[in-house]
C-alpha atoms as a PDB file:
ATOM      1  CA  UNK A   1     119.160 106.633  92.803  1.00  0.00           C
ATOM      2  CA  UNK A   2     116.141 104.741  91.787  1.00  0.00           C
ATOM      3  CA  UNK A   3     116.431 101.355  90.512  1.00  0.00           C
ATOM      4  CA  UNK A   4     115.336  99.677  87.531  1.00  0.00           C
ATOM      5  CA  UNK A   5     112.523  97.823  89.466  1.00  0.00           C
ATOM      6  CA  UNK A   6     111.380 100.918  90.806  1.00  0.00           C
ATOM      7  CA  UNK A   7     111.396 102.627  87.507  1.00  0.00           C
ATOM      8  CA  UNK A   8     109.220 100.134  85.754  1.00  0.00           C
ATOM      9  CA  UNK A   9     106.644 100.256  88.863  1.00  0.00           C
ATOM     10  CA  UNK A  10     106.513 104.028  88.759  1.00  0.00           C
ATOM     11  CA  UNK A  11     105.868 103.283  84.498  1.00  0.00           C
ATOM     12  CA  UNK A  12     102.589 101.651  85.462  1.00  0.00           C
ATOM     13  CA  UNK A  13     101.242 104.818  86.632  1.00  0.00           C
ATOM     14  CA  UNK A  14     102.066 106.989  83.149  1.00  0.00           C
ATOM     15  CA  UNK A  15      98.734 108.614  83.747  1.00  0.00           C
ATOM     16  CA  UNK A  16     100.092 110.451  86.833  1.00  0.00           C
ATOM     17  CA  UNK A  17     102.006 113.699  87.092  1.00  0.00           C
ATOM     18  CA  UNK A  18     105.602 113.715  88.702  1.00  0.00           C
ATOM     19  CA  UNK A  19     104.819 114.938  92.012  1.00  0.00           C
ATOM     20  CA  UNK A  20     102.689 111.943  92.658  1.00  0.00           C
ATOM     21  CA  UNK A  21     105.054 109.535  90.801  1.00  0.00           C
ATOM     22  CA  UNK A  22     107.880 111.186  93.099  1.00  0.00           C
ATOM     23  CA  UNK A  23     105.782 110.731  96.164  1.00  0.00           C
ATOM     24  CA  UNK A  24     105.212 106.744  95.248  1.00  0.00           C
ATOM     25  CA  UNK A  25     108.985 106.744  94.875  1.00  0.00           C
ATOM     26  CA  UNK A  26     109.232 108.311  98.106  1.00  0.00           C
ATOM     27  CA  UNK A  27     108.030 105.454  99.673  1.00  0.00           C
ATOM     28  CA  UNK A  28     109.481 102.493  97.347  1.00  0.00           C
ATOM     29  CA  UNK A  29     113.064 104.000  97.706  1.00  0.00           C
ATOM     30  CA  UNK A  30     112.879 104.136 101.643  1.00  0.00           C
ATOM     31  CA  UNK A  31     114.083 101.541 104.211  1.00  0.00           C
ATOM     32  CA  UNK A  32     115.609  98.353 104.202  1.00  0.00           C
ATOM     33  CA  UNK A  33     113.431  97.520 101.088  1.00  0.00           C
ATOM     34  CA  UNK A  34     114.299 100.499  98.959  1.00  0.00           C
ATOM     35  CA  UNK A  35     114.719 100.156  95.676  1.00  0.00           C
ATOM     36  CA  UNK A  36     113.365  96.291  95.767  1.00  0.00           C
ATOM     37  CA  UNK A  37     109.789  97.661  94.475  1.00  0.00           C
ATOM     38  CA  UNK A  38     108.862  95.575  98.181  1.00  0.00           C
ATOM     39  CA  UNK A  39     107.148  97.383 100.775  1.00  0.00           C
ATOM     40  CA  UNK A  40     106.758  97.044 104.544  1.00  0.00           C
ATOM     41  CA  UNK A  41     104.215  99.459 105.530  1.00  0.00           C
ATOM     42  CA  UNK A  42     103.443 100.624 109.788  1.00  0.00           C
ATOM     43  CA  UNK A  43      99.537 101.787 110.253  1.00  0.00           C
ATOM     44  CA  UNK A  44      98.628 102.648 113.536  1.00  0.00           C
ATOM     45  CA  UNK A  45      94.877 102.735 112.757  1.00  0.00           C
ATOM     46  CA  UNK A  46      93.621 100.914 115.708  1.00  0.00           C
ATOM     47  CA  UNK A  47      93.213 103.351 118.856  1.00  0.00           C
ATOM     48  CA  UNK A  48      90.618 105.189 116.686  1.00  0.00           C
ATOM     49  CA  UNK A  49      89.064 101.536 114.921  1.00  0.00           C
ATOM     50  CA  UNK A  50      88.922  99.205 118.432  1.00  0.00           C
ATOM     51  CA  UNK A  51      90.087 101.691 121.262  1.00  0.00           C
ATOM     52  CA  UNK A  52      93.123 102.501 123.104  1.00  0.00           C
ATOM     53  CA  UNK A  53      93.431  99.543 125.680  1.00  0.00           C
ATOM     54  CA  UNK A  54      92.416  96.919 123.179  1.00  0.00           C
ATOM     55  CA  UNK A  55      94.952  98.603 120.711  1.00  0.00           C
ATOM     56  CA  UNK A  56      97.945  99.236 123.274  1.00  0.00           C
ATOM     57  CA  UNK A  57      97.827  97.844 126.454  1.00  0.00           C
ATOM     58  CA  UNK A  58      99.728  94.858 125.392  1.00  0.00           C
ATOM     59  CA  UNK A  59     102.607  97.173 125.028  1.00  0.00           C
ATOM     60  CA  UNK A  60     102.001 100.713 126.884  1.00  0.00           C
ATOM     61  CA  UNK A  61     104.603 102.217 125.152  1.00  0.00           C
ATOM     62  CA  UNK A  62     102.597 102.430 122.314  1.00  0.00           C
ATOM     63  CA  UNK A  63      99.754 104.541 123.645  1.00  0.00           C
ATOM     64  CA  UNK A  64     102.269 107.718 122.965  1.00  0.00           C
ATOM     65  CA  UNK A  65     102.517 108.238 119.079  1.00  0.00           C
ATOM     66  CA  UNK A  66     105.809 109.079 118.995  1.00  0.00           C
ATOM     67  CA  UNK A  67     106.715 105.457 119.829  1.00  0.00           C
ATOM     68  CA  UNK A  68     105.514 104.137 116.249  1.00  0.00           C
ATOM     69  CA  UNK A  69     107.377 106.691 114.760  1.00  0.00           C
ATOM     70  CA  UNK A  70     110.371 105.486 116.241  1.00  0.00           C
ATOM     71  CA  UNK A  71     109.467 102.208 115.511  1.00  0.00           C
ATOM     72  CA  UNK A  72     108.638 102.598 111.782  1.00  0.00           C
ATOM     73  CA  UNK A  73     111.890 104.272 111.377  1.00  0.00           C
ATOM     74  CA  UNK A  74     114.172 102.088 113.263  1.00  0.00           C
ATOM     75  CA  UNK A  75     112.844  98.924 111.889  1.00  0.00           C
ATOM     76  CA  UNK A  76     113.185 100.632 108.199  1.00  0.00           C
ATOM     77  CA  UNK A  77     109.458 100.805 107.368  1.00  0.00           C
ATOM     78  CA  UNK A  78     108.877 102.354 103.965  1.00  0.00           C
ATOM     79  CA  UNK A  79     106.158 104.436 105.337  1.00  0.00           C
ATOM     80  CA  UNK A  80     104.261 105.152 108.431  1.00  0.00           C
ATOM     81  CA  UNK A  81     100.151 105.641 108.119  1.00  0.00           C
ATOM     82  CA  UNK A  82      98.175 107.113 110.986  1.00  0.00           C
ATOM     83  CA  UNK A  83      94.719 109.172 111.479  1.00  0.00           C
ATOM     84  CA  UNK A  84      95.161 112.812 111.759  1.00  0.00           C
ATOM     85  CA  UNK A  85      96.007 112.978 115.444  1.00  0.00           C
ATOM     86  CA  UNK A  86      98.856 110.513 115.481  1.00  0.00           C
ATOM     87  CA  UNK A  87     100.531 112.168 112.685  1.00  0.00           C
ATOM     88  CA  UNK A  88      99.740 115.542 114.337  1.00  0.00           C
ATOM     89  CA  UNK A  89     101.639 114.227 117.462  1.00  0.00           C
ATOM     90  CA  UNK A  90     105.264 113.373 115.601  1.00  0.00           C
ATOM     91  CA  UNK A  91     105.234 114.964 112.172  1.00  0.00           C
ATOM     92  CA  UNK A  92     106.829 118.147 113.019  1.00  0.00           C
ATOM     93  CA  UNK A  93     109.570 116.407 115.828  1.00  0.00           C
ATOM     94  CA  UNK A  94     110.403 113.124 112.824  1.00  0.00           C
ATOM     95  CA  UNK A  95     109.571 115.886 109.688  1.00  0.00           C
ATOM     96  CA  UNK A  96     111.846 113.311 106.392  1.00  0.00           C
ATOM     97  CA  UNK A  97     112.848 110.645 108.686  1.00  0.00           C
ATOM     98  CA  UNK A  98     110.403 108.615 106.969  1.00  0.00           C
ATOM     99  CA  UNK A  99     107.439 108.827 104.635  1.00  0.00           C
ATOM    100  CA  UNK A 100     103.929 109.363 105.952  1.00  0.00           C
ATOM    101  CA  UNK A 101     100.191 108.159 104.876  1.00  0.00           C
ATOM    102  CA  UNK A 102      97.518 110.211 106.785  1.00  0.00           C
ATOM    103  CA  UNK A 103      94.967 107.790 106.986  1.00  0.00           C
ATOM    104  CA  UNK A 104      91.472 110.377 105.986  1.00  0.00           C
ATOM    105  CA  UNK A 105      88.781 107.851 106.849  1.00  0.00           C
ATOM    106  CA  UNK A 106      88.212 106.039 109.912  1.00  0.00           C
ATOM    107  CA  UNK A 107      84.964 104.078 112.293  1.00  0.00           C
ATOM    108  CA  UNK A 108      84.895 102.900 116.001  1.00  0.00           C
ATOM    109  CA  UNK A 109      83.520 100.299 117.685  1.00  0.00           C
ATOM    110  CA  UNK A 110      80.741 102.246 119.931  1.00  0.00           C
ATOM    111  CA  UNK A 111      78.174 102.589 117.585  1.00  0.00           C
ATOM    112  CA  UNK A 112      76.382  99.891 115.584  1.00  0.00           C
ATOM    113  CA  UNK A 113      75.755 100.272 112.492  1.00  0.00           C
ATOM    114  CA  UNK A 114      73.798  97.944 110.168  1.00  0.00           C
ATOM    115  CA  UNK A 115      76.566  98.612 107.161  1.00  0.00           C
ATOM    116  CA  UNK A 116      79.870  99.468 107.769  1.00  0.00           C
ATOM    117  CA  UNK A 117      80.871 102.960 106.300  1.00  0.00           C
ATOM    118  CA  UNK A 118      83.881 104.672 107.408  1.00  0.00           C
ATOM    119  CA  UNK A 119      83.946 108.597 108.589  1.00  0.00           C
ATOM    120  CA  UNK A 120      85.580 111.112 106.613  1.00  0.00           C
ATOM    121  CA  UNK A 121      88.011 112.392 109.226  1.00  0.00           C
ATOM    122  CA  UNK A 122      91.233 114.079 107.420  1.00  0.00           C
ATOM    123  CA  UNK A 123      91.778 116.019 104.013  1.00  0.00           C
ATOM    124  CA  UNK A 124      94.217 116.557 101.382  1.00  0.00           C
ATOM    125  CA  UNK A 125      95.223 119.666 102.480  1.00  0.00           C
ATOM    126  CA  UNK A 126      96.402 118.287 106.078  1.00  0.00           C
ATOM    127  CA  UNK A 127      97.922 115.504 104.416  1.00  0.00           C
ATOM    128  CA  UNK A 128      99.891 118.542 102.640  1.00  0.00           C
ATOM    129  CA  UNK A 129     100.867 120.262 106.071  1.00  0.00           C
ATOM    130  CA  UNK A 130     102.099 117.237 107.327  1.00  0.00           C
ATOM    131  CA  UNK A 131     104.284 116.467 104.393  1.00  0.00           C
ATOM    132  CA  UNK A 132     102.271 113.421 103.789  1.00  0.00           C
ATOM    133  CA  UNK A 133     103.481 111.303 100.699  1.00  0.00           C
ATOM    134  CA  UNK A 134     100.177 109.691 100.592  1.00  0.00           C
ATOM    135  CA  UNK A 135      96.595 109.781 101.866  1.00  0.00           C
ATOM    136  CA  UNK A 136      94.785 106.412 102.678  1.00  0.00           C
ATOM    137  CA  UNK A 137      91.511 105.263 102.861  1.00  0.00           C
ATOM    138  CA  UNK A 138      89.250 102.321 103.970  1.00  0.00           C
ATOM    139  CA  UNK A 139      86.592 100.911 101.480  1.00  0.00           C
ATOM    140  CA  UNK A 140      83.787  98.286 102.341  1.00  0.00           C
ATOM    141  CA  UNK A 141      83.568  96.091  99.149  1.00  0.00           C
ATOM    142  CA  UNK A 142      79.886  94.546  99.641  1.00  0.00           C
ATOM    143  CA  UNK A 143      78.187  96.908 102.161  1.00  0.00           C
ATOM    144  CA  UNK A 144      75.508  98.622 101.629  1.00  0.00           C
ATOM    145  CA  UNK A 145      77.297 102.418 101.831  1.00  0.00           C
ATOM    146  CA  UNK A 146      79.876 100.856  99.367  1.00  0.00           C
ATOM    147  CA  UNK A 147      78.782 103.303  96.643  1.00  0.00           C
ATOM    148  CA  UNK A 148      78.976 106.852  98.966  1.00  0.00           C
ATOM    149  CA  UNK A 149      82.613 105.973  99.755  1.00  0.00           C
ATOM    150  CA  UNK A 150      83.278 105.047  96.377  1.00  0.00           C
ATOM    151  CA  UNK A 151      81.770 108.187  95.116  1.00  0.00           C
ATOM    152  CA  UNK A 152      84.308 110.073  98.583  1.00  0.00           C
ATOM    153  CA  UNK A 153      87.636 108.260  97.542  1.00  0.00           C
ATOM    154  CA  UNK A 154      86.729 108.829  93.771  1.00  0.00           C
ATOM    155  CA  UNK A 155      87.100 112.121  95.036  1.00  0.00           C
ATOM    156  CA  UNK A 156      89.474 112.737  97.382  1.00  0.00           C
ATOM    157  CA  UNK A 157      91.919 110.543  94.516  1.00  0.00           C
ATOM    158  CA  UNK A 158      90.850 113.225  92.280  1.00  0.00           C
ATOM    159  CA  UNK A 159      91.901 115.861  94.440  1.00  0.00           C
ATOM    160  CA  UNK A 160      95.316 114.225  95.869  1.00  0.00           C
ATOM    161  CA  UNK A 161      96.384 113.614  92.537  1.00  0.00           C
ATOM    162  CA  UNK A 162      96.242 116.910  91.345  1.00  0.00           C
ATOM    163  CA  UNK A 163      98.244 118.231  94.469  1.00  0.00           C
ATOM    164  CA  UNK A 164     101.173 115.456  93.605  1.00  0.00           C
ATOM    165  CA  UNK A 165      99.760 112.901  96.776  1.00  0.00           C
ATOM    166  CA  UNK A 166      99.879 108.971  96.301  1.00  0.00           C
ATOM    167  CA  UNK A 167      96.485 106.937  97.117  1.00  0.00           C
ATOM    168  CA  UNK A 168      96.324 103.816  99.551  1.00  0.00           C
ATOM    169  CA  UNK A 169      93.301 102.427  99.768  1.00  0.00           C
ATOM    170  CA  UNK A 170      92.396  99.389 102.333  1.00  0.00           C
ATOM    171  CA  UNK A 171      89.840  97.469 100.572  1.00  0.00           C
ATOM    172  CA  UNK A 172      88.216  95.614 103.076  1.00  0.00           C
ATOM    173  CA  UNK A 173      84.795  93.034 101.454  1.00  0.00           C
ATOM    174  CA  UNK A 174      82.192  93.607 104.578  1.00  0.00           C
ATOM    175  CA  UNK A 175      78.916  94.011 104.863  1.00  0.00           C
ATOM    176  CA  UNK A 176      75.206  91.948 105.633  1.00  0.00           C
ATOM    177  CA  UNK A 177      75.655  90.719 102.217  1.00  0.00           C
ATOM    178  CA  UNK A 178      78.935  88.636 102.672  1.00  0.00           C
ATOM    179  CA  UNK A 179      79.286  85.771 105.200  1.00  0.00           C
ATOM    180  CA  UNK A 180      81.948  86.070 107.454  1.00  0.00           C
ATOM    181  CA  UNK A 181      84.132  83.012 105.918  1.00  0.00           C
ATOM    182  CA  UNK A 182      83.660  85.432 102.733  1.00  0.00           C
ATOM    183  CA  UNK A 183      85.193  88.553 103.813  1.00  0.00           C
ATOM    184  CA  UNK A 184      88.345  86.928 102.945  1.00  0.00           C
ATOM    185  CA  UNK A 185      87.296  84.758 100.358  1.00  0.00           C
ATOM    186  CA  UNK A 186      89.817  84.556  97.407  1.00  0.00           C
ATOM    187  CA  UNK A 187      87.231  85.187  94.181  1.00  0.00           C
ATOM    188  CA  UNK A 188      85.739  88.594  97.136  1.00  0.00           C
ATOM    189  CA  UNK A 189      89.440  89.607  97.709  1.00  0.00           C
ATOM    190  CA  UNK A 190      90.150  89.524  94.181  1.00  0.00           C
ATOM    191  CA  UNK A 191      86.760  91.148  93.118  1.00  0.00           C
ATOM    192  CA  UNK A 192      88.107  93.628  96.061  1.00  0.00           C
ATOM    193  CA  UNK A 193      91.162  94.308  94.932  1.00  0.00           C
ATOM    194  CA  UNK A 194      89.865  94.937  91.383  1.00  0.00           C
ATOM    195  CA  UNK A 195      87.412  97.084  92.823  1.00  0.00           C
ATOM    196  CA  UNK A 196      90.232  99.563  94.080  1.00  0.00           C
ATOM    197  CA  UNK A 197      92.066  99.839  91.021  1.00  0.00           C
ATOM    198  CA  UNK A 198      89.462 100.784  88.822  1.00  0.00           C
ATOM    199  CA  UNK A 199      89.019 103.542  91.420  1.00  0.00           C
ATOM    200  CA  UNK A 200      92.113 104.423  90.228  1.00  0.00           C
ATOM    201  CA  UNK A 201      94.373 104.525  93.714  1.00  0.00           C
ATOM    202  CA  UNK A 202      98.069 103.009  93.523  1.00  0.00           C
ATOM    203  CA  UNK A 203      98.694 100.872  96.558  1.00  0.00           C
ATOM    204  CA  UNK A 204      95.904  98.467  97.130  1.00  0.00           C
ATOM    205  CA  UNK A 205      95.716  96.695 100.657  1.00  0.00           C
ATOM    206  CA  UNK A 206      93.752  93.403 100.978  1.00  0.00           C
ATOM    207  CA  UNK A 207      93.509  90.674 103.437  1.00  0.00           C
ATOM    208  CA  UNK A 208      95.228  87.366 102.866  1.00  0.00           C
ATOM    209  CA  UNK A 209      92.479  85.060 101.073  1.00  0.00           C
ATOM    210  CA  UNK A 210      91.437  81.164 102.251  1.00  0.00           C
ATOM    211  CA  UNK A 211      90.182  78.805  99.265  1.00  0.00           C
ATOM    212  CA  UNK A 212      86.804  79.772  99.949  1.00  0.00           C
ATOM    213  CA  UNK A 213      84.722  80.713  96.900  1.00  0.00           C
ATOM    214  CA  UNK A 214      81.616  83.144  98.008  1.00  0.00           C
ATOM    215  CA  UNK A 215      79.769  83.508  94.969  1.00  0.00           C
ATOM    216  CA  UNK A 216      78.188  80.891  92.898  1.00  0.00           C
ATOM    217  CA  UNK A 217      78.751  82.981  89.915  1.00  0.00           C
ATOM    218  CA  UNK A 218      82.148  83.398  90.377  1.00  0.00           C
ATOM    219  CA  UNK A 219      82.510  79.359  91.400  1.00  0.00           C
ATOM    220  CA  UNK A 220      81.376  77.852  88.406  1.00  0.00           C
ATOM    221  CA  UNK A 221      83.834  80.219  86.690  1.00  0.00           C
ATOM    222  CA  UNK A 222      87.044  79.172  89.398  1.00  0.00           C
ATOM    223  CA  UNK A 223      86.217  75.469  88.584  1.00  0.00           C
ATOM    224  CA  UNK A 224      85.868  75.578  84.967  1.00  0.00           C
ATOM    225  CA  UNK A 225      88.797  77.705  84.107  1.00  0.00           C
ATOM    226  CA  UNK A 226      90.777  75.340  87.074  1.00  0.00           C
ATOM    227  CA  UNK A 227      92.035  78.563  88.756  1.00  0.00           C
ATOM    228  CA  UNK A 228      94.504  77.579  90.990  1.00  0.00           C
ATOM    229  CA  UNK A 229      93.609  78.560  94.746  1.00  0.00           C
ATOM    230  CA  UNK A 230      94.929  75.626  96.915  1.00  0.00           C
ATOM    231  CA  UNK A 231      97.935  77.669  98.245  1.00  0.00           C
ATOM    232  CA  UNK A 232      98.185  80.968  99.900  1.00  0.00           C
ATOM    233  CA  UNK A 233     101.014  81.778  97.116  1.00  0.00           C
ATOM    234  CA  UNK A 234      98.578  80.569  94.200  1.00  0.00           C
ATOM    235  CA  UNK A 235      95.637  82.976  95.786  1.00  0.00           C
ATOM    236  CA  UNK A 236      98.197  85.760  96.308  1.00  0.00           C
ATOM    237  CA  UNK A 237      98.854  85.247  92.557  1.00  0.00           C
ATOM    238  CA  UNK A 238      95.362  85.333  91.499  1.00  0.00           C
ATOM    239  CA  UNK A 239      94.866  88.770  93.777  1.00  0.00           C
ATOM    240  CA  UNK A 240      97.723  90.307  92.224  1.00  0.00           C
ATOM    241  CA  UNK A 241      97.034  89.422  89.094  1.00  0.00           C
ATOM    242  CA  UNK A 242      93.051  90.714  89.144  1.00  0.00           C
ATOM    243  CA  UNK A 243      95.420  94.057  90.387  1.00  0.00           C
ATOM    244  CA  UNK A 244      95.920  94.882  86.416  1.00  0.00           C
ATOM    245  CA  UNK A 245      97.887  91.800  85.368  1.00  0.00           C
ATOM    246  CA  UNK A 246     100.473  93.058  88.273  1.00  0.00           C
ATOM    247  CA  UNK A 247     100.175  96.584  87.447  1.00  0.00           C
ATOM    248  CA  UNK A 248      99.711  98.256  90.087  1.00  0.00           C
ATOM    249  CA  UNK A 249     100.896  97.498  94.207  1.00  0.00           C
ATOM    250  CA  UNK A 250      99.292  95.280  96.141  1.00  0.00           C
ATOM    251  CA  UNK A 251     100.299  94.279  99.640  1.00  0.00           C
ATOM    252  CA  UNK A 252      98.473  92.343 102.278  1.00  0.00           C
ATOM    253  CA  UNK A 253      97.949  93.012 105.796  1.00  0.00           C
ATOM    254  CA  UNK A 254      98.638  91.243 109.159  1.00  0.00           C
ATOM    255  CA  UNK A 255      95.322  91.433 110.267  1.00  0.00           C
ATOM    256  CA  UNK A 256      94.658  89.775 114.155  1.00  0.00           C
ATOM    257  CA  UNK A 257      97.411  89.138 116.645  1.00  0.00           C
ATOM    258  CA  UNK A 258      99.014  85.415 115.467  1.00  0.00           C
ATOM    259  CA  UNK A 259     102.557  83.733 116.724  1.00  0.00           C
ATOM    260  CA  UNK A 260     105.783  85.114 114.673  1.00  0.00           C
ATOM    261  CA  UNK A 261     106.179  81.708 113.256  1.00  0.00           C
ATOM    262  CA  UNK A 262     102.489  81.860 111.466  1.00  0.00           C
ATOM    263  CA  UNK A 263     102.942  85.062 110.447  1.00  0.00           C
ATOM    264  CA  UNK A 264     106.358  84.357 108.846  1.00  0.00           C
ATOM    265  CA  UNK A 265     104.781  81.242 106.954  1.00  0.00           C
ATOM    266  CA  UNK A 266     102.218  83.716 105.918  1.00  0.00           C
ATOM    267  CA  UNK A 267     104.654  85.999 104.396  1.00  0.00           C
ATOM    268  CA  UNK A 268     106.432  83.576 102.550  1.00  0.00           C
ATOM    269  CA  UNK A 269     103.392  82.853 100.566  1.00  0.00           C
ATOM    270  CA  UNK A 270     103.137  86.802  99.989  1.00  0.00           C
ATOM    271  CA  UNK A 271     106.413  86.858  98.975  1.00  0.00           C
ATOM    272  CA  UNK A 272     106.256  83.356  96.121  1.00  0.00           C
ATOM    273  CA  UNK A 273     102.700  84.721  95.583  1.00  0.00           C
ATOM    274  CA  UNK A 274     104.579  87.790  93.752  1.00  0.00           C
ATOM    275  CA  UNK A 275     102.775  90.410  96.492  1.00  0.00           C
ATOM    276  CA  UNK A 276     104.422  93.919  96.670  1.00  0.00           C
ATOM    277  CA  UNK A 277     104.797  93.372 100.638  1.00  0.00           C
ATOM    278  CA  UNK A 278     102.746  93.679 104.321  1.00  0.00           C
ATOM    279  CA  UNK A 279     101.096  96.140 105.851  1.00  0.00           C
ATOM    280  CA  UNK A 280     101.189  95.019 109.436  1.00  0.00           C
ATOM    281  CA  UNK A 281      99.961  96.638 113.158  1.00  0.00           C
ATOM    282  CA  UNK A 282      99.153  94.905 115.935  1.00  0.00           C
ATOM    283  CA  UNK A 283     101.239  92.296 115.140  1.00  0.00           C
ATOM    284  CA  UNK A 284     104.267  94.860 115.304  1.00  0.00           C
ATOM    285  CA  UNK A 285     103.595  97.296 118.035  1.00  0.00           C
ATOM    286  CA  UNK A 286     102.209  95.147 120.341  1.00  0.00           C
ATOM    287  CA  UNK A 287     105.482  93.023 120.917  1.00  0.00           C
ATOM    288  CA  UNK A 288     107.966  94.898 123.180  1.00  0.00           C
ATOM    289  CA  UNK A 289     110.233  97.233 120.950  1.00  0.00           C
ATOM    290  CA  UNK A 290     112.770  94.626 120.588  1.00  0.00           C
ATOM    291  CA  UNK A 291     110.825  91.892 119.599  1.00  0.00           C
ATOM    292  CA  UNK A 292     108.700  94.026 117.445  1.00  0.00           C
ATOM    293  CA  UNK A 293     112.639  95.025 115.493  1.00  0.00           C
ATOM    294  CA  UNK A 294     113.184  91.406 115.129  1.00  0.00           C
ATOM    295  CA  UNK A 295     110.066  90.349 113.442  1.00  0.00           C
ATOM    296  CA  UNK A 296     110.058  93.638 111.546  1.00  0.00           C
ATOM    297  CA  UNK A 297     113.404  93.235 110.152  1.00  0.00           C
ATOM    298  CA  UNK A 298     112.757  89.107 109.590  1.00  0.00           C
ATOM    299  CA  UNK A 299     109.414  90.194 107.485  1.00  0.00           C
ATOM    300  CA  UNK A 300     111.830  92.425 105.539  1.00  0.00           C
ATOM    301  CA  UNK A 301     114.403  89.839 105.372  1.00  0.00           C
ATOM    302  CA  UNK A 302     111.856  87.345 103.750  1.00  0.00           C
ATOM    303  CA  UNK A 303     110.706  89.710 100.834  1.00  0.00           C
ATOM    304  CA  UNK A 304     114.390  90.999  99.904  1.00  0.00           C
ATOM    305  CA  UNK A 305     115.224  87.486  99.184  1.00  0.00           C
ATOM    306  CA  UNK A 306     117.842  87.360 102.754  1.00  0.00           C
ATOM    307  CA  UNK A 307     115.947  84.649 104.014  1.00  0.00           C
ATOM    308  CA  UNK A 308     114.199  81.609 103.398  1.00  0.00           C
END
């Protein structure tokens, strides 16, 4: 049954027809969050984006694909996102055990490029044979091929819409024009994360922002309207609220490898930051399996209010 919470998330998105709202509610009314309008995402991403040993050796049980399924599902993950081979290799075998985002763009780290762009790699229709709730997608906020995958997820959201599919987007500020303190500065993130929603996707994921303020435009406007920034929860506050005024998902990810106790402190200041939830990798299937359950189900524990 889908709770009140859920019901006035799904409200935000009146514009959509039911297959896609059911999809969304697919993956807000799965798991140990379900129902809390909280997510805790799985994307196994990273053979494809860094390579297989830097991505699983840590944990060789997670160079099969089937293991993150089993992971996802036993740690209560509201959904499970993966390039097109990974969900190839488990969809059938774990078909409803737990929603799945077939991630449709994806880069390595062989080639250099001078601006990062993404490859198309998947499509709508094989995020339909796999029973997909929801497609995903990477954009570069600040590169220089910003606009060509603007103009591809403008429409591939076309497209999944209109088959009843969900949009995830990763919206990730890179590029020569951005220093690297200001990839994850809060006034880029928040430009970022503003950037996605006017592309009209519902779940928006963003990297937790520092206090640093990029653009000299955007400074003199932090400082004279005394934004508040100095806290992780006051810059998850100001993300979520350049998401619509809150309306629409936003959830931030794990990004590199840190110690459980950082990446707890970080999710507090998600949580009393108002953000929807995590997205979060490496820092999950990397740990042995029981390790990884632990800090999977503590992460959970945090944003249902179970734990401090």
């Amino acid at each position: 049954m889908t709770t009140k919470r859920v019901k006035e998330i799904l409200s935000w998105y009146s514009a959509d027809n039911a297959g896609t709202k059911a999809n969304l509610a697919r993956m807000l009314n799965h798991g140990r969050l379900a129902g809390t309008g909280k997510m805790v995402i799985l994307p196994v991403d990273q053979g494809f984006e860094h390579g297989p040993a830097r991505s699983f050796a840590p944990n060789p049980a997670a160079y099969d694909p089937r293991y993150h399924f089993e992971l996802a599902i036993e740690a209560g993950c509201n959904a499970y996102a993966a390039p097109l081979g990974f969900l190839e290799a488990g969809a059938a075998e774990f078909a409803g055990d737990i929603p799945l985002i077939l991630k449709l763009n994806n880069s390595e780290t062989l080639a250099k490029v001078g601006e990062p762009i993404s490859a198309v790699t998947g499509s709508v229709d094989e995020a339909l044979r796999l029973g997909c709730a929801a497609i995903g997608f990477t954009i570069y906020p600040g590169s220089g091929e910003a606009r060509t995958a603007y103009q591809q997820i403008a429409e591939l959201t076309e497209e999944a819409k209109s088959k009843g599919l969900a949009v995830v987007v990763w919206s990730y500020p890179r590029g020569s024009s951005l220093s690297k303190e200001g990839e994850t500065a809060i006034d880029v993130v928040a430009y970022a994360a503003q950037i996605a929603c006017q592309l009209g996707v519902h779940v928006i994921k963003v990297k937790p922002p520092t206090a640093h303020l990029e653009q000299a435009a955007a400074k003199k406007v932090y400082e004279s309207e005394k934004i508040k920034i100095d806290t992780l929860a006051d810059r998850v506050r100001h993300v979520v609220q350049s998401a619509f005024g809150g309306r629409r998902i936003v959830i931030f990810s794990g990004g590199e490898a840190k110690d459980t106790a950082a990446l707890l402190d970080e999710v507090r200041g998600i949580r009393d930051g108002g953000g929807f939830g995590s997205i979060i990798g490496r820092n999950s299937f990397q740990r042995p399996r029981g390790d990884a359950l632990d800090f999977l189900r503590q992460v959970m524990d945090i944003y249902a209010g179970k734990a401090k």
